[in-house]
Protein backbone atom coordinates (compact mmCIF):
# COMPACT_ATOMS: atom_id res chain seq x y z
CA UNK A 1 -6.93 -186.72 213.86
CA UNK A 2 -7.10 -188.15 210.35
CA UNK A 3 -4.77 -190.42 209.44
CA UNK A 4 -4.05 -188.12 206.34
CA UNK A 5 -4.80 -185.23 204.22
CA UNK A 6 -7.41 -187.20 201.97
CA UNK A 7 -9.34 -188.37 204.91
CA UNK A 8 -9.56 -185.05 206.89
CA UNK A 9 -12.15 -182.49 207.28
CA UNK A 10 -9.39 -179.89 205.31
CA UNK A 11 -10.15 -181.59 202.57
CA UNK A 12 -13.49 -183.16 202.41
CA UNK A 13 -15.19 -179.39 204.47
CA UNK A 14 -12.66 -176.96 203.56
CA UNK A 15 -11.65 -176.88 200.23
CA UNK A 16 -14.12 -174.10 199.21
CA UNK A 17 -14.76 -173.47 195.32
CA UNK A 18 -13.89 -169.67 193.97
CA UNK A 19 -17.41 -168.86 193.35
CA UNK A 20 -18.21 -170.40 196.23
CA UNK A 21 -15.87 -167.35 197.93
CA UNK A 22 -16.98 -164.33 196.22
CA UNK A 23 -20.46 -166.15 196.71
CA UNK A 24 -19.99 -165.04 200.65
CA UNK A 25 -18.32 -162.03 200.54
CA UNK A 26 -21.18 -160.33 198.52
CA UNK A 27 -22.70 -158.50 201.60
CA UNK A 28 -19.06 -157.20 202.75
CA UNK A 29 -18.17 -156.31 199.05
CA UNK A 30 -21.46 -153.94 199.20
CA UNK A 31 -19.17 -151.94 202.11
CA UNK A 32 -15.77 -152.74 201.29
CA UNK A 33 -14.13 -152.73 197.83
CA UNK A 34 -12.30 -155.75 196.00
CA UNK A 35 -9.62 -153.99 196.60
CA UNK A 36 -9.98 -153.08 200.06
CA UNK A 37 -11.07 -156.58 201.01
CA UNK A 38 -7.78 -158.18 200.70
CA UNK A 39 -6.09 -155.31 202.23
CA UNK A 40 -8.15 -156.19 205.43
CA UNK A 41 -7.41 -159.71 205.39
CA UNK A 42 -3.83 -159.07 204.81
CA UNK A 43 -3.79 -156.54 207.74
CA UNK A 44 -5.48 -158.82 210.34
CA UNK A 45 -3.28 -161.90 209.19
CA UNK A 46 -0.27 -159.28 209.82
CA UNK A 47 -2.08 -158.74 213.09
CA UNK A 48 -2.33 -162.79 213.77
CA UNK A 49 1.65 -163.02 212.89
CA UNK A 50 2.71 -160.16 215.44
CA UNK A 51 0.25 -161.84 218.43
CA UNK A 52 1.70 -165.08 217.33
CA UNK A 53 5.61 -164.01 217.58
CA UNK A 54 5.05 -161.66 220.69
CA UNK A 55 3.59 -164.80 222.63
CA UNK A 56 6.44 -167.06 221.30
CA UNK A 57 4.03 -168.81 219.30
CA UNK A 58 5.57 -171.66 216.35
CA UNK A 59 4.65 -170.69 213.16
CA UNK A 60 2.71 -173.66 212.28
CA UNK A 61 0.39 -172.51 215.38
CA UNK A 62 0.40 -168.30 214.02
CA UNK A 63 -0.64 -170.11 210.44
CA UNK A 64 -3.11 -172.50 211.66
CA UNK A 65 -4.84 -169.15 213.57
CA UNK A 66 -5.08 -167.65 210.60
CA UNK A 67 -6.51 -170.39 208.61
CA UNK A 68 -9.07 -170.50 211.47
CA UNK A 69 -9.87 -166.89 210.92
CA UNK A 70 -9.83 -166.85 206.96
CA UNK A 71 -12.46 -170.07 207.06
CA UNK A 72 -14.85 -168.32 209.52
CA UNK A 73 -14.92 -165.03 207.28
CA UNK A 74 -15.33 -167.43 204.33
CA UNK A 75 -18.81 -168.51 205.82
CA UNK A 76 -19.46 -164.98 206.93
CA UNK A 77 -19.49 -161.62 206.73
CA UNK A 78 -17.53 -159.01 208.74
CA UNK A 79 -20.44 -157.62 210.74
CA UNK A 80 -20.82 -160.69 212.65
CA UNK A 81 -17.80 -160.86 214.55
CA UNK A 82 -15.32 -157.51 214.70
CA UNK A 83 -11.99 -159.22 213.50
CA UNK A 84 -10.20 -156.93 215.91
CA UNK A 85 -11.56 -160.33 218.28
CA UNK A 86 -11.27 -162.73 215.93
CA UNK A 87 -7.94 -162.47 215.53
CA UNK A 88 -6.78 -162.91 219.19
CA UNK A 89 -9.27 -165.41 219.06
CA UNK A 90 -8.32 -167.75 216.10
CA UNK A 91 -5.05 -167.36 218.21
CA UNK A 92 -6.29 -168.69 221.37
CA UNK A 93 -7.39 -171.56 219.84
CA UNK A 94 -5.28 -172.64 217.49
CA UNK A 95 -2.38 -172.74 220.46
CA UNK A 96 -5.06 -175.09 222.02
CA UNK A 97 -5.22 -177.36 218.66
CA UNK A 98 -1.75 -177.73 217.50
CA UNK A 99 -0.72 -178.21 221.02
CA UNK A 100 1.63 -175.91 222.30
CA UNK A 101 -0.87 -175.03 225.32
CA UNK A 102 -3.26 -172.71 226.25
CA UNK A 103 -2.40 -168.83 226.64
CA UNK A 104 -3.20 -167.95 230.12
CA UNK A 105 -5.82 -165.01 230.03
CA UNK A 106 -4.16 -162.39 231.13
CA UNK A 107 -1.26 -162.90 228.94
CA UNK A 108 -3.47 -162.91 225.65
CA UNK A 109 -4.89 -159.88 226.49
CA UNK A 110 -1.66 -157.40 227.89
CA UNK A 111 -0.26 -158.99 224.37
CA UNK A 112 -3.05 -157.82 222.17
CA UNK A 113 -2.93 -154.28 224.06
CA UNK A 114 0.56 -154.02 223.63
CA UNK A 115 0.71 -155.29 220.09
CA UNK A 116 -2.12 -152.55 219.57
CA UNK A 117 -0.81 -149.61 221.00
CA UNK A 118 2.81 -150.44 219.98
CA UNK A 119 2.64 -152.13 216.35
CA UNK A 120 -0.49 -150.90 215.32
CA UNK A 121 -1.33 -147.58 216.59
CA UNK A 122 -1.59 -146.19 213.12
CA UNK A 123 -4.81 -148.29 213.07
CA UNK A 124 -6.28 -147.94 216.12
CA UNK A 125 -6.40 -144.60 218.33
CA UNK A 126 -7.86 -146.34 221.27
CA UNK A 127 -6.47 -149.10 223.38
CA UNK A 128 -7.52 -152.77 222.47
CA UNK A 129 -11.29 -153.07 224.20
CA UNK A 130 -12.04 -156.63 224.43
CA UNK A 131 -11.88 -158.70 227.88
CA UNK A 132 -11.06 -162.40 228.12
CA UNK A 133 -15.11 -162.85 228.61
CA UNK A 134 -15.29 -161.61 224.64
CA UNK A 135 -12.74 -163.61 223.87
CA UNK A 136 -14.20 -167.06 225.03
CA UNK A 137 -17.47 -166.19 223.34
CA UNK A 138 -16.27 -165.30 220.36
CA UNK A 139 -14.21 -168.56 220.60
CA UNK A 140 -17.57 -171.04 220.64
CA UNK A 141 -19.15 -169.00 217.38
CA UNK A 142 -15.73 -169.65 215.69
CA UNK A 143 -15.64 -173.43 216.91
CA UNK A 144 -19.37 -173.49 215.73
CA UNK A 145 -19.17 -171.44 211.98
CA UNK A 146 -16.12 -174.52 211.41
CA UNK A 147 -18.25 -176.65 212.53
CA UNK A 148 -15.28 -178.09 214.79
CA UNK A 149 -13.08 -178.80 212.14
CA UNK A 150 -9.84 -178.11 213.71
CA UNK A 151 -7.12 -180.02 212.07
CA UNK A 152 -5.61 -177.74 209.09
CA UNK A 153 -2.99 -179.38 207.39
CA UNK A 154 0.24 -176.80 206.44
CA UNK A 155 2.35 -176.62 203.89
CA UNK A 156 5.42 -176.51 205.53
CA UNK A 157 6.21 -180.16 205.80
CA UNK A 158 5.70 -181.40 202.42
CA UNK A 159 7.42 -177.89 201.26
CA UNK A 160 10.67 -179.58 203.26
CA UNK A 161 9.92 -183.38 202.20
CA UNK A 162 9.84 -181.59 198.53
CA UNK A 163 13.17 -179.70 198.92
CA UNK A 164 14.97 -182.81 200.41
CA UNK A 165 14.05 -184.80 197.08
CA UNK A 166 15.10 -182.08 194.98
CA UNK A 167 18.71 -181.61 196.68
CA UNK A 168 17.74 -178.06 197.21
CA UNK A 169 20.07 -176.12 198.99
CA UNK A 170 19.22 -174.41 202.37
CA UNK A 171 18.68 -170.70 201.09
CA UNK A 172 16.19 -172.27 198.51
CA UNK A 173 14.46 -174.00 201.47
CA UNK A 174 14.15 -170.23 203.46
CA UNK A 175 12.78 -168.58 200.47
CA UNK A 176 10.12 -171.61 200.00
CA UNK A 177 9.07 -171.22 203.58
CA UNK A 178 9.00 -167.71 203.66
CA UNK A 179 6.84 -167.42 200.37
CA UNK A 180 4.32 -170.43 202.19
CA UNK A 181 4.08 -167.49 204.90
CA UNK A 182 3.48 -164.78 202.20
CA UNK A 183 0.70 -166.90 201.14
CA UNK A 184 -0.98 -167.13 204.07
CA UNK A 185 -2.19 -163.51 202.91
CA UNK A 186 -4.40 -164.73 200.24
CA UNK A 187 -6.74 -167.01 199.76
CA UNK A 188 -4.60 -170.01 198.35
CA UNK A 189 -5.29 -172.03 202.07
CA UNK A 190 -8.86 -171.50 201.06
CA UNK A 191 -9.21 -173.25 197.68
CA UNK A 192 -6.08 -175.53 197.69
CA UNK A 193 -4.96 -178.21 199.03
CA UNK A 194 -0.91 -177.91 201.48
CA UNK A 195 1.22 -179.88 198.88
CA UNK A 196 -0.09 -177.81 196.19
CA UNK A 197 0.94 -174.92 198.08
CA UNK A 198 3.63 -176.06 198.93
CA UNK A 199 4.66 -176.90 195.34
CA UNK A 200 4.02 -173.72 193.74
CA UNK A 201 6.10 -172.32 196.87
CA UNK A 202 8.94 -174.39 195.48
CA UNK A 203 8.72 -173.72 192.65
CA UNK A 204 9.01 -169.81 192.75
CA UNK A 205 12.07 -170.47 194.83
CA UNK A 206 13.88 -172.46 192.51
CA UNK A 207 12.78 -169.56 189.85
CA UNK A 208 14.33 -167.44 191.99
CA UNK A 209 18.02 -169.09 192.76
CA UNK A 210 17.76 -170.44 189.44
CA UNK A 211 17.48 -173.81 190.60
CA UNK A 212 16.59 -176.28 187.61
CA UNK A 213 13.94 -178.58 189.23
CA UNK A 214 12.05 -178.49 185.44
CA UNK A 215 12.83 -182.76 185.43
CA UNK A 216 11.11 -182.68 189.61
CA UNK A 217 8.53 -181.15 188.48
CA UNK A 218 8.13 -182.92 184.81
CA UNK A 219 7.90 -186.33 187.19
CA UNK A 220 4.96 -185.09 189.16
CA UNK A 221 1.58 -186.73 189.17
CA UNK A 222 0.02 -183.63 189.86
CA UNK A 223 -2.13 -180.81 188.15
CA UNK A 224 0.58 -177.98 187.53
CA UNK A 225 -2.58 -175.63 186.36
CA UNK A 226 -3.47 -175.88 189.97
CA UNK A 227 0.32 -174.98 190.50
CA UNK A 228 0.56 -171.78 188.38
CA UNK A 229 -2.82 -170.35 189.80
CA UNK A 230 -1.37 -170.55 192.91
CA UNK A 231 1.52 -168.73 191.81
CA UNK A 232 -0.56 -166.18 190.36
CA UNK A 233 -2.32 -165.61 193.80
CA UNK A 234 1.20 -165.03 195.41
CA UNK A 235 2.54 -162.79 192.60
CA UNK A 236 -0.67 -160.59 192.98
CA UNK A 237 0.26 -160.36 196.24
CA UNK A 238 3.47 -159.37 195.82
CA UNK A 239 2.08 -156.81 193.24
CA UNK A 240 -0.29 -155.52 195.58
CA UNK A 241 2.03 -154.91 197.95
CA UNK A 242 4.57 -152.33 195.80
CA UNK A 243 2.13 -149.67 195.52
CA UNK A 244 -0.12 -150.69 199.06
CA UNK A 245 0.62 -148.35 201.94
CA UNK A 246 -1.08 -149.57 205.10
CA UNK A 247 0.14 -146.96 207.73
CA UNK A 248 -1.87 -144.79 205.30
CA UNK A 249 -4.66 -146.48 203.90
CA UNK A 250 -5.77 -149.11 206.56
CA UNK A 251 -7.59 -146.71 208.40
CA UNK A 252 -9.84 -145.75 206.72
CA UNK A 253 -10.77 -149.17 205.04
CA UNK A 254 -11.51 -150.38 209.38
CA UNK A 255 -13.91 -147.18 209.63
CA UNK A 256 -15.98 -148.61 206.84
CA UNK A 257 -16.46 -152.39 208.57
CA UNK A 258 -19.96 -152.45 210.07
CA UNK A 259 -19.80 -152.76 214.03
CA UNK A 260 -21.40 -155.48 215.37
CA UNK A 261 -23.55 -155.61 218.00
CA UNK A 262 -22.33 -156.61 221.54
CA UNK A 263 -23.68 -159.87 221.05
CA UNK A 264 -22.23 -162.19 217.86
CA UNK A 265 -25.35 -162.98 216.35
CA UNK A 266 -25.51 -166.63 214.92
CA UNK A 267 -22.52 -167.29 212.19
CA UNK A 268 -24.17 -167.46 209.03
CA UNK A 269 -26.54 -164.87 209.62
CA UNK A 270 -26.25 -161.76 206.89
């Protein structure tokens, strides 16, 4: 593992430019709208978080899954892998890289046909039809589209480390950590770096108990642009969500995904 964040393959592989993003996601936004894009991704990272907390998962190891999932469909497009796999997947692994140990088999997959039937079932009117074979195929295109990069660096710890400087008080430390989750839901782990994140997290938690941190912040050697477009990521998020219903939309945004075929074809391919 990298001594730190500067030296890791987060950084120097997987700190994608904007264009860069929309770049990729041309042959999915031929299907799918920019509107319904995001609504996928936000569903399957839902979908990530239930697997994650049904198998007792940490949340470091439920974010780090998705991570692995948003930087595979950020190098390509959904008809390569269904994300109904991925997900489980991205799970699979990343309980293998942060080190809480490996799911057995059959536990991954009664989990991900209960989670189906039982969380989800307003998505899917069939049972969950992958087998553990699909699951550790899927798992060497994933390992080989990140081209092993497996350490992801989170935001959570320098989100605490932050807090602790500040003097923030506990309820302003819950909020933080609980908007770092929301933002798992966009594509801020994408194109910035964890103590960015983590800042901007902060910061709309201070905002929120009224906590003045404007001298913290005043004292950082950081570029607070970078700061408020992260905070305009979550916020869009947050606005998204008012008016998004997925019992009643997400449904007919999976019909529209292009099956693949039985076998992945090579990640990358269009």
């Amino acid at each position: 593992m990298a001594g730190n964040f500067w030296h890791s393959s987060h950084y120097q592989q997987w700190i994608l430019e904007k264009q860069d993003l929309i770049h990729q996601r041309q042959a999915d936004l031929e299907i799918l709208t920019e509107d319904e894009y995001p609504k996928l991704m936000i569903f399957f990272s839902n979908l990530i978080q239930q697997l994650g907390e049904t198998l007792k998962l940490r949340q470091q190891v439920i974010a780090t899954a998705t991570v692995f999932m948003k930087r595979f469909y950020a190098r390509n497009s959904l008809k390569c892998i269904d994300p109904l796999l991925l997900a489980p997947t991205s799970v699979f692994l990343a309980s293998k890289v942060e080190e809480f140990g490996v799911i057995s088999n059959s536990r991954l997959i009664s989990t991900c046909q209960t989670v189906i039937k039982n969380k989800f079932g307003y998505a899917y009117s069939q049972e969950f039809p992958f087998r553990m074979n699909h699951v550790l195929e899927c798992e060497f295109y994933l390992l080989e589209s990140m081209d092993c990069c497996l350490i992801v660096y989170q935001p959570y710890r320098p989100l605490v480390q932050y807090m602790q400087d500040l003097g923030a008080e506990s309820e302003v430390l819950q909020l933080g950590w609980k908007i770092v989750n929301d933002s798992l839901r966009t594509d801020a782990c994408l194109l910035f770096a964890p103590y960015e994140i983590a800042l901007a997290c902060m910061h709309m938690a201070c905002v929120v108990y009224q906590k003045d941190c404007k001298q913290w912040f005043a004292e950082l050697n950081c570029d607070l642009d970078r700061i408020m477009e992260i905070t305009k990521y979550i916020l869009n998020l947050y606005e998204l969500w008012k008016s998004y219903d997925e019992r009643k939309e997400i449904a007919s945004i999976l019909q529209k995904i292009p099956k693949p075929s039985t076998q992945p074809p090579q990640p990358g391919s269009r």
